[in-house]
N, C-alpha and C. Protein backbone atom coordinates (compact mmCIF):
# COMPACT_ATOMS: atom_id res chain seq x y z
N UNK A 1 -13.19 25.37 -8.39
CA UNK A 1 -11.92 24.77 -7.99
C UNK A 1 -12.23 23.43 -7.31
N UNK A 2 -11.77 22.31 -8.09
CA UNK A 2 -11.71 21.51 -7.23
C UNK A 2 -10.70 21.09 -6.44
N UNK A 3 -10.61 20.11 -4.94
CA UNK A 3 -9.90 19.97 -4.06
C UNK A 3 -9.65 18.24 -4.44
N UNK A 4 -8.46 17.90 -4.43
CA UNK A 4 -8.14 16.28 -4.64
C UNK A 4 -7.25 15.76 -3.68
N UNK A 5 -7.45 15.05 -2.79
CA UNK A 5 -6.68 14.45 -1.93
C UNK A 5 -6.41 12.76 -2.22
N UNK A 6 -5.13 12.86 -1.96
CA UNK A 6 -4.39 11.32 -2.27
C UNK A 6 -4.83 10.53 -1.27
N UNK A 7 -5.16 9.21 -0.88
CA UNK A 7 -5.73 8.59 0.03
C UNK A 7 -4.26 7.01 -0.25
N UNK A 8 -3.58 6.50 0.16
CA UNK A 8 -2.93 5.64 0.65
C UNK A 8 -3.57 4.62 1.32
N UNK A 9 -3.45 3.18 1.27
CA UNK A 9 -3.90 2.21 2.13
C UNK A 9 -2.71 1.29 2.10
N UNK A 10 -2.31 0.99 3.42
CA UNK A 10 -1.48 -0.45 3.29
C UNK A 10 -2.04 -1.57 2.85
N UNK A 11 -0.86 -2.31 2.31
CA UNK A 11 -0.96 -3.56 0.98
C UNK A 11 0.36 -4.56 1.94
N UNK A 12 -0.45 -6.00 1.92
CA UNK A 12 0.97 -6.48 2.41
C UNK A 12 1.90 -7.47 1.21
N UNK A 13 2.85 -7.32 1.14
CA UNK A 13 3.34 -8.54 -0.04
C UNK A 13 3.53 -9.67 0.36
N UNK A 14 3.57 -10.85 -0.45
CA UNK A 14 3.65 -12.59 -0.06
C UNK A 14 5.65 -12.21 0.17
N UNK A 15 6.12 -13.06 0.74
CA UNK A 15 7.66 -13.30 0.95
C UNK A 15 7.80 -14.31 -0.52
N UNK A 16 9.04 -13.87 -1.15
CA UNK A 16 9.30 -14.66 -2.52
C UNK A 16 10.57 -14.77 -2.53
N UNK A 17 10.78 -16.36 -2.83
CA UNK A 17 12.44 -16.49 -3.08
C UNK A 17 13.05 -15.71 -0.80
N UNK A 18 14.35 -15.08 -1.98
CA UNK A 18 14.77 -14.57 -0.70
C UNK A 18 14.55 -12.94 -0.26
N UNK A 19 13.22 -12.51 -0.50
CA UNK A 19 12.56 -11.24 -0.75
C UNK A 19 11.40 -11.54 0.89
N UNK A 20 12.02 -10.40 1.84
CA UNK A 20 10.86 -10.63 2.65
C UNK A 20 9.53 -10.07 2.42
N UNK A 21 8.02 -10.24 2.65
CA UNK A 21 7.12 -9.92 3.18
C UNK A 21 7.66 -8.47 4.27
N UNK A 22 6.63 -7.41 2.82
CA UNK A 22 6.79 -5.60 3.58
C UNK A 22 5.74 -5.13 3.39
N UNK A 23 5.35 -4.34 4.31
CA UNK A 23 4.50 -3.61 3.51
C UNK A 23 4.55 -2.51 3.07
N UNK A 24 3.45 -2.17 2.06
CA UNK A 24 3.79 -0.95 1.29
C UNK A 24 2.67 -0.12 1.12
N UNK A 25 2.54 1.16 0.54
CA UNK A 25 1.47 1.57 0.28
C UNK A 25 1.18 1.37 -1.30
N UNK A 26 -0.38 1.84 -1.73
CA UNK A 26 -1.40 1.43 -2.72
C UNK A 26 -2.09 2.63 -2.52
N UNK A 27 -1.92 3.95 -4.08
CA UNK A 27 -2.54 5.02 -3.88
C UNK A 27 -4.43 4.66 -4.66
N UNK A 28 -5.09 4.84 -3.90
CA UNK A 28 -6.83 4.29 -4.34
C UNK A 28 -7.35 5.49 -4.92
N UNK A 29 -7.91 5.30 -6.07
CA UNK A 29 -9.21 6.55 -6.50
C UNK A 29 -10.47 5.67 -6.45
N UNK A 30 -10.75 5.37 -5.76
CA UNK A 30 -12.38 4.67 -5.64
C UNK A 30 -12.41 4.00 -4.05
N UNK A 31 -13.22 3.92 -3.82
CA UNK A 31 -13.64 3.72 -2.39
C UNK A 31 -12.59 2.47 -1.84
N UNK A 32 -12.28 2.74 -0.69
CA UNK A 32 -11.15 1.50 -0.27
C UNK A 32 -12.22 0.02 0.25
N UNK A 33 -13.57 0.18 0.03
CA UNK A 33 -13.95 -0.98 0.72
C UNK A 33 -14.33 -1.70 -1.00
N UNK A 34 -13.88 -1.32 -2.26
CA UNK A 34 -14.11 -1.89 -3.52
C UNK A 34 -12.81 -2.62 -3.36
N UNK A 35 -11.84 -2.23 -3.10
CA UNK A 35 -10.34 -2.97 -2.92
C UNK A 35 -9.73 -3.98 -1.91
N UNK A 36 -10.64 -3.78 -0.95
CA UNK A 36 -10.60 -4.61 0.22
C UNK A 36 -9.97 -6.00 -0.21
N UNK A 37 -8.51 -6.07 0.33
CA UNK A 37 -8.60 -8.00 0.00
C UNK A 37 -7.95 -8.04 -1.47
N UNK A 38 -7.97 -7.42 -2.64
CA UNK A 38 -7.47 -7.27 -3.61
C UNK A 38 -6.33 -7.37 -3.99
N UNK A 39 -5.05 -7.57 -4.57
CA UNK A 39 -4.15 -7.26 -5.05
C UNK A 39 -4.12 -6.18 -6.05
N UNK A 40 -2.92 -5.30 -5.50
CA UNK A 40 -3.12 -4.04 -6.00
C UNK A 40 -1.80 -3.54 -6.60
N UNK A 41 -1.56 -2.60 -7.44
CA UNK A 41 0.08 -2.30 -7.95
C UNK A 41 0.43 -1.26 -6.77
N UNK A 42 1.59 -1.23 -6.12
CA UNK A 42 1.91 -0.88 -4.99
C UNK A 42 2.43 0.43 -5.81
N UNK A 43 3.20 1.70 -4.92
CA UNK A 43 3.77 2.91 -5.38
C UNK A 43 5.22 2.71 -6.00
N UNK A 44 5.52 1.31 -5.80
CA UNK A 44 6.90 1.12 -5.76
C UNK A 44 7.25 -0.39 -6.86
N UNK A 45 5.67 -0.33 -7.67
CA UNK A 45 5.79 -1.29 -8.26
C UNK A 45 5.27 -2.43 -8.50
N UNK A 46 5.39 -3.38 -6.73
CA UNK A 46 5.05 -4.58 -6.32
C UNK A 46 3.34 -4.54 -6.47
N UNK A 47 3.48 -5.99 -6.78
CA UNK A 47 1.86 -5.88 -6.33
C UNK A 47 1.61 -6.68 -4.46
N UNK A 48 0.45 -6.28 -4.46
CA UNK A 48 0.57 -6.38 -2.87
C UNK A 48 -1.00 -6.68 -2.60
N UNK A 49 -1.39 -7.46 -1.45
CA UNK A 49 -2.81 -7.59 -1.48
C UNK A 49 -3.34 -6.32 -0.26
N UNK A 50 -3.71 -5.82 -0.73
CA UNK A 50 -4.44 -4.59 0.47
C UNK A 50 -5.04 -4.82 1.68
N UNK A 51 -4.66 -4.17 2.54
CA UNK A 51 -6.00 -4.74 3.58
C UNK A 51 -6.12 -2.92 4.33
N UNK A 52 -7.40 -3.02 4.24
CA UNK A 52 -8.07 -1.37 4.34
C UNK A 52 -8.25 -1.10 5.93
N UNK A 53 -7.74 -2.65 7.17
CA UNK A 53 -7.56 -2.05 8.35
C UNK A 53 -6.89 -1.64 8.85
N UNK A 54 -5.52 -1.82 7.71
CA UNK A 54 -4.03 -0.52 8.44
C UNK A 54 -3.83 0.33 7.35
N UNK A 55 -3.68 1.04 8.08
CA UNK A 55 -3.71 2.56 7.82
C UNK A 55 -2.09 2.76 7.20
N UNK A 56 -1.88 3.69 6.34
CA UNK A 56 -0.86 3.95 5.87
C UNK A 56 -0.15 5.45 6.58
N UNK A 57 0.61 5.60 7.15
CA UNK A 57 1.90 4.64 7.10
C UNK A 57 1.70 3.75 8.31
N UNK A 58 1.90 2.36 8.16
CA UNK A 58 1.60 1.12 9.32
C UNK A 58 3.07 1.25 9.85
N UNK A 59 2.29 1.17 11.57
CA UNK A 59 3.56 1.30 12.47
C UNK A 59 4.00 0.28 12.51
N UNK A 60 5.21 -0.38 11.89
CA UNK A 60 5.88 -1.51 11.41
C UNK A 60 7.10 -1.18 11.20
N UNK A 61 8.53 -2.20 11.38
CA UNK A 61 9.31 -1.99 10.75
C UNK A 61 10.07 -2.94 9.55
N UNK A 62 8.67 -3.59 9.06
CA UNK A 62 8.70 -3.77 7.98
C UNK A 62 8.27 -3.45 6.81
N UNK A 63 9.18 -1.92 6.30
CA UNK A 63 7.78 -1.42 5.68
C UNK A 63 8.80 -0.85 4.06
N UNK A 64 8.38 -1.06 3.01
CA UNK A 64 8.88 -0.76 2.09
C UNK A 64 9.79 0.75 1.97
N UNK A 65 11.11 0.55 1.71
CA UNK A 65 11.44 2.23 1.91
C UNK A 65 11.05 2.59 0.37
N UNK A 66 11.07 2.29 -0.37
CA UNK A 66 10.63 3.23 -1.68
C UNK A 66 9.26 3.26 -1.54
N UNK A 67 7.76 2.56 -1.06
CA UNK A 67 6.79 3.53 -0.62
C UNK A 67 6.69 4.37 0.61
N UNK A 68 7.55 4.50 1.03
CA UNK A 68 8.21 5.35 1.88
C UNK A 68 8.14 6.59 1.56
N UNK A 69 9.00 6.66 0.97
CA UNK A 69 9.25 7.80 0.39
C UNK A 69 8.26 8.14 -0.57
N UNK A 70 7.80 7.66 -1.31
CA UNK A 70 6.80 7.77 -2.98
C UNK A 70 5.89 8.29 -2.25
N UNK A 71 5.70 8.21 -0.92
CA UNK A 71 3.89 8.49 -0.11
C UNK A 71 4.28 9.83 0.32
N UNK A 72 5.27 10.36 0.78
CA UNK A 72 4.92 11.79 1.09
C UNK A 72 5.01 13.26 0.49
């Protein structure tokens, strides 16, 4: 039997047009320090550049509600 756990990292997005800068989560199957800094496809779609020193869910209240929800 194997055991698989989902691992989440916050991703922040650029602000576009009239779209603010949120962050979101980015589900990883490979080590989070290969992604570090990366742009990544977010749970909700967006792409987003990662950063592997906040932790998902980031205590923010700017934070994507559809990876919100998609993460738990």
């Amino acid at each position: 039997m194997m055991l698989q756990t989902t691992l989440f990292v916050a991703a922040r997005s650029r602000a576009h047009g009239p779209t603010a800068a949120l962050w979101h989560a980015v589900e990883v199957h490979r080590p989070p320090a290969e992604v570090d800094g990366a742009c990544e496809l977010t749970l909700c779609g967006s792409l987003a550049r990662v950063s592997t020193e906040d932790s998902w869910p980031v205590a923010a209240r700017d934070v994507c509600p559809a990876c919100a929800v998609l993460s738990r």
